[in-house]
C-alpha atoms as a PDB file:
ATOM      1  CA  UNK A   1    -101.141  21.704  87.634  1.00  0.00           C
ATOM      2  CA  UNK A   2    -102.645  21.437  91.051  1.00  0.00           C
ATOM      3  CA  UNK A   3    -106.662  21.123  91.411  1.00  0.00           C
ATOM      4  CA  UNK A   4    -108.967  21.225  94.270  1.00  0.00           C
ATOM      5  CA  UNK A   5    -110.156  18.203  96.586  1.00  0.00           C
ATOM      6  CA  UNK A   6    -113.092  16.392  94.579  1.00  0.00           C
ATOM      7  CA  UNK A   7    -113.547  13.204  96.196  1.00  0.00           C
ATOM      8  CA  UNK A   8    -112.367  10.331  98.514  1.00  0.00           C
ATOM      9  CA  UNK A   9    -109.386   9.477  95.915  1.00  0.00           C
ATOM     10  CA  UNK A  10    -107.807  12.892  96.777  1.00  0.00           C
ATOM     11  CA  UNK A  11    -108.972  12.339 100.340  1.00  0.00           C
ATOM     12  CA  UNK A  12    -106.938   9.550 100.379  1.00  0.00           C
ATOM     13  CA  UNK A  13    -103.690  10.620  98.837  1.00  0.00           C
ATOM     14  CA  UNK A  14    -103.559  13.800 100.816  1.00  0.00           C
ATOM     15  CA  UNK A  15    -104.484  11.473 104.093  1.00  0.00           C
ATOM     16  CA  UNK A  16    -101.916   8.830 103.242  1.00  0.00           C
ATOM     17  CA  UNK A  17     -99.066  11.710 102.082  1.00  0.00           C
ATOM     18  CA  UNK A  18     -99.423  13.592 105.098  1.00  0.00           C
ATOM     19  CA  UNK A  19     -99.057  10.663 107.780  1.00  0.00           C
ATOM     20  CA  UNK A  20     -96.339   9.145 105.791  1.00  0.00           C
ATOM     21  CA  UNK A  21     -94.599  12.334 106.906  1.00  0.00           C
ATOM     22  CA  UNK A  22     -95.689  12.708 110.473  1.00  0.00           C
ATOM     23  CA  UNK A  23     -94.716   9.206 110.966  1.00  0.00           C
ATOM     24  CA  UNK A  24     -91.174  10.210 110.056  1.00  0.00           C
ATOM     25  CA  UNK A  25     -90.904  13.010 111.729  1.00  0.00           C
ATOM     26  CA  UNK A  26     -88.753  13.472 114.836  1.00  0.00           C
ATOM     27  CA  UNK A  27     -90.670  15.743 117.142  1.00  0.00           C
ATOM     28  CA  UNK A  28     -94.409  13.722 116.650  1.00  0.00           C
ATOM     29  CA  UNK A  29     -93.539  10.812 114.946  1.00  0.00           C
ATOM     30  CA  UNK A  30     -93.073   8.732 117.898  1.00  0.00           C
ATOM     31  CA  UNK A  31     -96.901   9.257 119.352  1.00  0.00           C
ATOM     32  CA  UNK A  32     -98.144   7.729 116.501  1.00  0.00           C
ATOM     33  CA  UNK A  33     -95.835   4.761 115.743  1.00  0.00           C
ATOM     34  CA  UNK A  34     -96.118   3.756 119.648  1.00  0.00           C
ATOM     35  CA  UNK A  35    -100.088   4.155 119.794  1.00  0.00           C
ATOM     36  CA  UNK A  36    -101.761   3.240 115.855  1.00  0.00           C
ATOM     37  CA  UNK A  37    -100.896  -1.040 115.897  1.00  0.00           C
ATOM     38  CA  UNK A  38    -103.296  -0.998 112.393  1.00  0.00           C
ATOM     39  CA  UNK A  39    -102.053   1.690 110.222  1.00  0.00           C
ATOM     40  CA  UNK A  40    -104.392   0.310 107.137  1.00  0.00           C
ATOM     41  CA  UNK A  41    -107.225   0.732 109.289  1.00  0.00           C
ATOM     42  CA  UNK A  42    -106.586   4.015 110.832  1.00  0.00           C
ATOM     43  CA  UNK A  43    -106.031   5.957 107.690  1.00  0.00           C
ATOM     44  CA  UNK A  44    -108.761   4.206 106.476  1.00  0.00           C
ATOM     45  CA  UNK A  45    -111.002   6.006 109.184  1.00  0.00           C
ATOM     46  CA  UNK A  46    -109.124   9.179 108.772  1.00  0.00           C
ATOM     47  CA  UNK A  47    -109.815   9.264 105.406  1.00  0.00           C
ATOM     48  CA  UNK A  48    -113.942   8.720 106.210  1.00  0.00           C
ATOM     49  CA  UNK A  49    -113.054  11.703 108.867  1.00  0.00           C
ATOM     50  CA  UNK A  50    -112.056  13.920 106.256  1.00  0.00           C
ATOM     51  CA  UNK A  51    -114.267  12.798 103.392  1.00  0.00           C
ATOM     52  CA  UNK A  52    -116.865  12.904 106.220  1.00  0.00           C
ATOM     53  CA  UNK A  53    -116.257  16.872 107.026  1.00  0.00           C
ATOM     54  CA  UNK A  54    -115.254  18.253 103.470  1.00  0.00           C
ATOM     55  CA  UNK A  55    -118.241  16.944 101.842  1.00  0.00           C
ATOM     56  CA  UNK A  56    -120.926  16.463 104.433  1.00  0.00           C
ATOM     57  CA  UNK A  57    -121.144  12.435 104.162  1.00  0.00           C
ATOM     58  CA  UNK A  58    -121.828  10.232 106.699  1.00  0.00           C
ATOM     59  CA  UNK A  59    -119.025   7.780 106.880  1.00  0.00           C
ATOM     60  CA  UNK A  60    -117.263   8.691 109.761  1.00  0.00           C
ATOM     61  CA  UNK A  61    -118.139   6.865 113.274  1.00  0.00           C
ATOM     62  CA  UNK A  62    -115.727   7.460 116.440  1.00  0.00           C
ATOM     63  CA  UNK A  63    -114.954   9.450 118.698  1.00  0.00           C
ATOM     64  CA  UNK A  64    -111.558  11.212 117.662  1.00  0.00           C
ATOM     65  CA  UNK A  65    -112.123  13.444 120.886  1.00  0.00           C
ATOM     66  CA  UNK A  66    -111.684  10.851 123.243  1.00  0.00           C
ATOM     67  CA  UNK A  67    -108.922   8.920 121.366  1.00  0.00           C
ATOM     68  CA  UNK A  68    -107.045  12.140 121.531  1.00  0.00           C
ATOM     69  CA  UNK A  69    -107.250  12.414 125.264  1.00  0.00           C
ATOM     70  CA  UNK A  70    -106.567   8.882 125.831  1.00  0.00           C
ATOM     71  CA  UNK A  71    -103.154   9.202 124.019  1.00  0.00           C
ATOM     72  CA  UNK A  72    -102.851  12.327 125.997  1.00  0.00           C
ATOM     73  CA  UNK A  73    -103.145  10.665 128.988  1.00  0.00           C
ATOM     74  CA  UNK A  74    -100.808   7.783 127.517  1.00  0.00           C
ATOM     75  CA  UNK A  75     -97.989   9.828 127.257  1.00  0.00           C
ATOM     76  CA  UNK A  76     -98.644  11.657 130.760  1.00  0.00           C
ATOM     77  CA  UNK A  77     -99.520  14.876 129.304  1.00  0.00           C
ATOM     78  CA  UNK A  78     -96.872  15.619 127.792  1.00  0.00           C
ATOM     79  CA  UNK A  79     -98.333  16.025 124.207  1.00  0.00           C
ATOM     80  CA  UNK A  80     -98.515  20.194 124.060  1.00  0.00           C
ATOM     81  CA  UNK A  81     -99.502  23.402 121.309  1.00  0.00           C
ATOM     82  CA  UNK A  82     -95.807  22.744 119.864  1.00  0.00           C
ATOM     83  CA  UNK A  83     -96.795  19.079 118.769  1.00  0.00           C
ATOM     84  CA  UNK A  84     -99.981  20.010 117.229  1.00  0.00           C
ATOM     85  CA  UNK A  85     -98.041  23.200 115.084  1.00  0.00           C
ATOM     86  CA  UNK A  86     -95.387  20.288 113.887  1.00  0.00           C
ATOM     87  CA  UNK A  87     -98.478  18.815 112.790  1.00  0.00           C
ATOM     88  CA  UNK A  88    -100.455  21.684 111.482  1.00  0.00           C
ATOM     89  CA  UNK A  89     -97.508  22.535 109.500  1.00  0.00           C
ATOM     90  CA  UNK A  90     -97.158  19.343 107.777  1.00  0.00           C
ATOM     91  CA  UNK A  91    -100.921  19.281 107.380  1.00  0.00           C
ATOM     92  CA  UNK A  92    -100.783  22.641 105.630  1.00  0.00           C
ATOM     93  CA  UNK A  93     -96.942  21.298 103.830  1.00  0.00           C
ATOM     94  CA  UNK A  94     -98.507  18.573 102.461  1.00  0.00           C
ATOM     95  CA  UNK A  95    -102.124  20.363 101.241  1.00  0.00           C
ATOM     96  CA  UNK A  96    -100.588  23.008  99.570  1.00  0.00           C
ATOM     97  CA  UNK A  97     -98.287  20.048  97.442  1.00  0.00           C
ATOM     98  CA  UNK A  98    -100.826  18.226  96.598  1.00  0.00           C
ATOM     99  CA  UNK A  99    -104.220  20.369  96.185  1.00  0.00           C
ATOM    100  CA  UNK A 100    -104.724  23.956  94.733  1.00  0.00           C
END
């Protein structure tokens, strides 16, 4: 039986679950693997993003706005609404396995 988000441990799995999938996949996959050299580290600070938003703690520090441009600008562009809905998709994919 599925339950809700309670804490950084779920954080975590659903952070961890989901980019092991993006990383894989064909159509986004690539942006990542070429641009994150510390994968530890970044889903470490994705999962104080997200702990940081769903339950109002102060953890997170950066600037994901500008990180997003800079890859942006990295791959000329180029990066467009049908990369984000791969990625929304899987975002949703891998919430609805994991969390009620």
């Amino acid at each position: 039986m599925k339950k809700d988000i309670a804490g950084r441990e779920d954080v975590s799995l659903l952070v961890h679950t989901f980019y092991k999938k993006v990383r894989a996949n064909k159509d986004i996959g690539f942006f990542f693997n070429e641009t994150i050299n510390d994968w530890d580290e970044h889903l470490a600070k994705l999962t104080d993003f997200w702990e940081s938003n769903l339950f109002l703690v102060q953890k997170f520090k950066g600037r994901p706005g500008r990180a997003h441009i800079e890859v942006d600008y990295k791959y000329e562009h180029k990066i467009e609404a049908y990369h984000f809905g791969v990625w929304l998709n899987l975002w949703f994919e891998t919430l609805d396995e994991l969390f009620e």
